[in-house]
Protein backbone atom coordinates (compact mmCIF):
# COMPACT_ATOMS: atom_id res chain seq x y z
CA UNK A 1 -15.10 181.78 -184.37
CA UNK A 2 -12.12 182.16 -186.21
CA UNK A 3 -10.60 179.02 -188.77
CA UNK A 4 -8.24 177.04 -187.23
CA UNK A 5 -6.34 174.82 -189.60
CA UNK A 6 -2.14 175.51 -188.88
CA UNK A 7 -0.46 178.32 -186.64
CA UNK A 8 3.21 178.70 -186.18
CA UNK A 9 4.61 180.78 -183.32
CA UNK A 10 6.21 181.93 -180.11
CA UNK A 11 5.27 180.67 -176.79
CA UNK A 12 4.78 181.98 -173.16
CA UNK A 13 6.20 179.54 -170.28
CA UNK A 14 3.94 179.39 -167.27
CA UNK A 15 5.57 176.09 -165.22
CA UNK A 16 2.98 176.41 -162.89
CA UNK A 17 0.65 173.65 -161.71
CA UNK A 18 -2.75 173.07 -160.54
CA UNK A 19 -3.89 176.66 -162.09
CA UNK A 20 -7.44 176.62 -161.49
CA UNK A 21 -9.96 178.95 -162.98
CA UNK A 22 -9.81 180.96 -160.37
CA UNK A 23 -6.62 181.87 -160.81
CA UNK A 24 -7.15 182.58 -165.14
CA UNK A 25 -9.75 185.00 -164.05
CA UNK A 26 -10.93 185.98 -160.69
CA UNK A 27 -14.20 185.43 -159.44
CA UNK A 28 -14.99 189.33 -159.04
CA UNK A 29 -14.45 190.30 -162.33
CA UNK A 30 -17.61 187.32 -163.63
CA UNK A 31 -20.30 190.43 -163.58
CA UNK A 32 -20.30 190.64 -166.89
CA UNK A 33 -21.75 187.86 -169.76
CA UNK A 34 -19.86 189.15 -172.75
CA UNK A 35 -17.03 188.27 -173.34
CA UNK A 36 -15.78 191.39 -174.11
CA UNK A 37 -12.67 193.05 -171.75
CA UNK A 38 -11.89 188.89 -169.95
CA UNK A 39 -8.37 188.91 -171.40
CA UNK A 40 -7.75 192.50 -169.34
CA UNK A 41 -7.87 190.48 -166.22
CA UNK A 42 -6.52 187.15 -166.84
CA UNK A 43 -4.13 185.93 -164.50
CA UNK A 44 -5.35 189.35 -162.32
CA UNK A 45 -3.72 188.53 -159.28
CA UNK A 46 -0.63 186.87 -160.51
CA UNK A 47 -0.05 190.19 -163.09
CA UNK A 48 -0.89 192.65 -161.02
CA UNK A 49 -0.63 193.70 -156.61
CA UNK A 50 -3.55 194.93 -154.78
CA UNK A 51 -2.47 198.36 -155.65
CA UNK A 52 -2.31 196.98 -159.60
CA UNK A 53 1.06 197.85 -160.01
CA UNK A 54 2.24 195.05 -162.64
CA UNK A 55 3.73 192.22 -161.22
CA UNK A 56 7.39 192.46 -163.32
CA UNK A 57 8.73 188.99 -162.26
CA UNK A 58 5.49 187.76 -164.05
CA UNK A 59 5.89 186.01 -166.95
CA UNK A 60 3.26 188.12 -169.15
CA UNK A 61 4.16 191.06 -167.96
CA UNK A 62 8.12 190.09 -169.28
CA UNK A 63 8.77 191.10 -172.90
CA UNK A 64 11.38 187.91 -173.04
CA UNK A 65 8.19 186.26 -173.76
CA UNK A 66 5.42 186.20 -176.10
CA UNK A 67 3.05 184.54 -178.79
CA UNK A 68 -0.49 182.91 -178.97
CA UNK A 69 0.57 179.74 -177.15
CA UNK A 70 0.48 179.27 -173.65
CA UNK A 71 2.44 176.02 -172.07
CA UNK A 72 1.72 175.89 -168.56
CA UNK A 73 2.04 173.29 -165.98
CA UNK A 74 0.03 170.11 -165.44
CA UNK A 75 -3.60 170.06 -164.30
CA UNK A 76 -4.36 173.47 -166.31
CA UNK A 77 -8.06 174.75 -166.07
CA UNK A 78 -9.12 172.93 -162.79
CA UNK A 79 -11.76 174.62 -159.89
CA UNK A 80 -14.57 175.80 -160.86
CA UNK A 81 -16.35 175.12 -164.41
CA UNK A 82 -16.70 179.30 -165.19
CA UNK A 83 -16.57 179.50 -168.97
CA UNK A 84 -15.51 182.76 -168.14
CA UNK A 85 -11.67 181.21 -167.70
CA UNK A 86 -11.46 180.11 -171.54
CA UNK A 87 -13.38 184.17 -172.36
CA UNK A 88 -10.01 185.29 -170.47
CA UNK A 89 -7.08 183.02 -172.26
CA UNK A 90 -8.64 183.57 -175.96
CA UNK A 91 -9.38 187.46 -174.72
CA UNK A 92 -5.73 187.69 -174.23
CA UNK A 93 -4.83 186.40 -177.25
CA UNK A 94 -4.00 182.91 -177.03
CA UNK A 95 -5.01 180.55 -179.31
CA UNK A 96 -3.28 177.86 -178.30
CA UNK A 97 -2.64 176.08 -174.42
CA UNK A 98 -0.50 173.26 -173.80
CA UNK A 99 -0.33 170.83 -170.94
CA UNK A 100 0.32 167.47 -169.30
CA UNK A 101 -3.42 167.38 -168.63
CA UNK A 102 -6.24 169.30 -168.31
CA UNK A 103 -9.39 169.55 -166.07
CA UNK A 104 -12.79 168.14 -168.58
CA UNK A 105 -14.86 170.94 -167.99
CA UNK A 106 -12.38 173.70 -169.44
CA UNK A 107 -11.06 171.38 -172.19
CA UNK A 108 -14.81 171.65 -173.48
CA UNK A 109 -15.33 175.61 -172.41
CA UNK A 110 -11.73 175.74 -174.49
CA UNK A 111 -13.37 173.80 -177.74
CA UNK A 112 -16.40 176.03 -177.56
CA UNK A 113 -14.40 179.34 -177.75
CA UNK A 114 -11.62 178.47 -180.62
CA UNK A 115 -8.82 177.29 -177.82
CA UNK A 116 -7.07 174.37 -178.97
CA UNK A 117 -5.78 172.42 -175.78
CA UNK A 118 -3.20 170.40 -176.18
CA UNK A 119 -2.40 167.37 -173.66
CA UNK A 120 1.37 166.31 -174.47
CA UNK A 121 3.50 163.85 -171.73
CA UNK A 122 4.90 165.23 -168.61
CA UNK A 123 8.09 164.61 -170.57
CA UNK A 124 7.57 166.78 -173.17
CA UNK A 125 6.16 169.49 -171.17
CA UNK A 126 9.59 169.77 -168.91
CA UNK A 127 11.54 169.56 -172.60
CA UNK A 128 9.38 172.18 -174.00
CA UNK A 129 9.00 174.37 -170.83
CA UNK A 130 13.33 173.95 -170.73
CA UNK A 131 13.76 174.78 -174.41
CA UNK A 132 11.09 178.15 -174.47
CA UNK A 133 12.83 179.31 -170.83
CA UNK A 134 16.44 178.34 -173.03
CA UNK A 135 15.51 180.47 -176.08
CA UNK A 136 12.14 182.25 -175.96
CA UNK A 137 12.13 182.61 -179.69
CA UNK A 138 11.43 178.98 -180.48
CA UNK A 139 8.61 178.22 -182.82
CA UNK A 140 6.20 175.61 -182.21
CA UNK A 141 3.72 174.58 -185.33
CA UNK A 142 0.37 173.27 -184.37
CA UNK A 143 -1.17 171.21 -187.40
CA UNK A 144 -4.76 170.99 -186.98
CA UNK A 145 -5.73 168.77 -189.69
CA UNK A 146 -2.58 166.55 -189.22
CA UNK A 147 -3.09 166.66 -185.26
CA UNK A 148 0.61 167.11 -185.33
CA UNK A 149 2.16 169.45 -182.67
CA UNK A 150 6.14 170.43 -183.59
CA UNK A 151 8.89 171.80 -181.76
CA UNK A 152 12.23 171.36 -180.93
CA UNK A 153 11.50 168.91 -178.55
CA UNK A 154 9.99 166.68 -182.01
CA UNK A 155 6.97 166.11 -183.42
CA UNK A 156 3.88 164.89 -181.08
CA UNK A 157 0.67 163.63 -181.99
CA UNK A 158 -2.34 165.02 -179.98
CA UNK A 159 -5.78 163.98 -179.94
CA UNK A 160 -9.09 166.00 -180.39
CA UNK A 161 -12.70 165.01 -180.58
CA UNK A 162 -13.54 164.86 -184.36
CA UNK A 163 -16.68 166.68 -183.95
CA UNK A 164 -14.72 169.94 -182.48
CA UNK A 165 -11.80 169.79 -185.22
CA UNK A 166 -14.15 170.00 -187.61
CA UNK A 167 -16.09 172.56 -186.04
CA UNK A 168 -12.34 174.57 -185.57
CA UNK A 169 -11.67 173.72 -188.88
CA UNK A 170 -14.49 175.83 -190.28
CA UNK A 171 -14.54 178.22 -187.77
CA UNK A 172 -17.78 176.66 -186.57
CA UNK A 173 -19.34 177.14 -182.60
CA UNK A 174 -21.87 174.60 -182.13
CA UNK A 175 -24.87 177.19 -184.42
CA UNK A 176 -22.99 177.30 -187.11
CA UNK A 177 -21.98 173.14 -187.50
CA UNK A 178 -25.65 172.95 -187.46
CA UNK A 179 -26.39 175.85 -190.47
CA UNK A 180 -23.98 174.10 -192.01
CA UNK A 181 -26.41 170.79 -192.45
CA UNK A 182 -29.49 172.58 -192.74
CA UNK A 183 -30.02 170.98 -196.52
CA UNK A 184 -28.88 167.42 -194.83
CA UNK A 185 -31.70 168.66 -191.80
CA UNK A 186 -34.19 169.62 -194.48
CA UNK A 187 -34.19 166.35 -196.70
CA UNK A 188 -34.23 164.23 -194.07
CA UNK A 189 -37.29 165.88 -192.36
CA UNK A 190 -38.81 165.79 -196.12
CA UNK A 191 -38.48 162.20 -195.59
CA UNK A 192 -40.45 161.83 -192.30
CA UNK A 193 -44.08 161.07 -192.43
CA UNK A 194 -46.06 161.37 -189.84
């Protein structure tokens, strides 16, 4: 996985809620386990018609709009617990999703693959969602180490479990955290007798 420590960018709007993982990536296109080609289909059906003509008045298919942070409605990542969803979102690009709340399941799938959710107040949200639809060139920072999101809206703290900041941190999935204590692993298993 890649580092994670401080990314400054652009944002897409999606003021959508309730997007389940059905909708981030259809259930047809789960043949494959790589996770190579997801981010071609995310958000299939919302992008694209049955013909797959694009979709224009969708907001990734509108130049207006871009970046590696998605801020979409409450209840993101609900449905289903396909890991396949969080292949799709970092496949596209996006590095970053932030929401009012999100379902458990994809919070963790999001962790695992280098997505950094971030749960801000419904508040917030509207302001932010407002301000991006306002002037679609507005920055937002995301501080890892600080846990400091900041925008226009102001400076929010956000909470992540320790274990997976470190782990985005270093660029670590759940293999490498481990490698990484294998002289901690080693002398302790020195010390066991048996």
């Amino acid at each position: 996985m890649e580092k994670f420590i401080k990314l400054t960018d652009t944002a897409v709007p999606l003021p959508i809620e309730n997007i389940d993982t059905d909708q981030i990536i259809p259930a047809r296109f789960l043949k494959s386990t790589d996770k190579q080609g997801f981010g071609d289909n995310v958000f299939r059906d919302w992008r694209f018609d049955h013909e797959g003509n694009k979709n224009e008045n969708f907001v990734l298919n509108d130049d207006t709009y871009s970046g590696s942070i998605l801020v979409a409605g409450d209840n993101f990542g609900c449905g289903s617990s396909r890991e396949h969803a969080a292949w799709a979102i970092a496949g596209y690009g996006f590095k970053v999703v932030i929401s009012s709340f999100f379902a458990d399941i994809f919070r963790g799938n999001a962790l695992n693959n280098g997505i950094l959710p971030i749960q801000v107040t419904p508040d917030y949200l509207k302001s932010l969602l407002d301000v991006i639809k306002e002037k679609p060139d507005t920055q937002l920072t995301i501080n890892l180490e600080d846990q400091v999101l900041s925008s226009p809206v102001g400076e929010l703290e956000f909470e992540i479990d320790p274990y997976k900041k470190v782990c985005m941190i270093n660029g670590y999935d759940d293999i490498d955290f481990l490698i990484s204590k294998k002289e901690t692993i080693e002398a302790f298993e020195r010390e066991q007798t048996f």
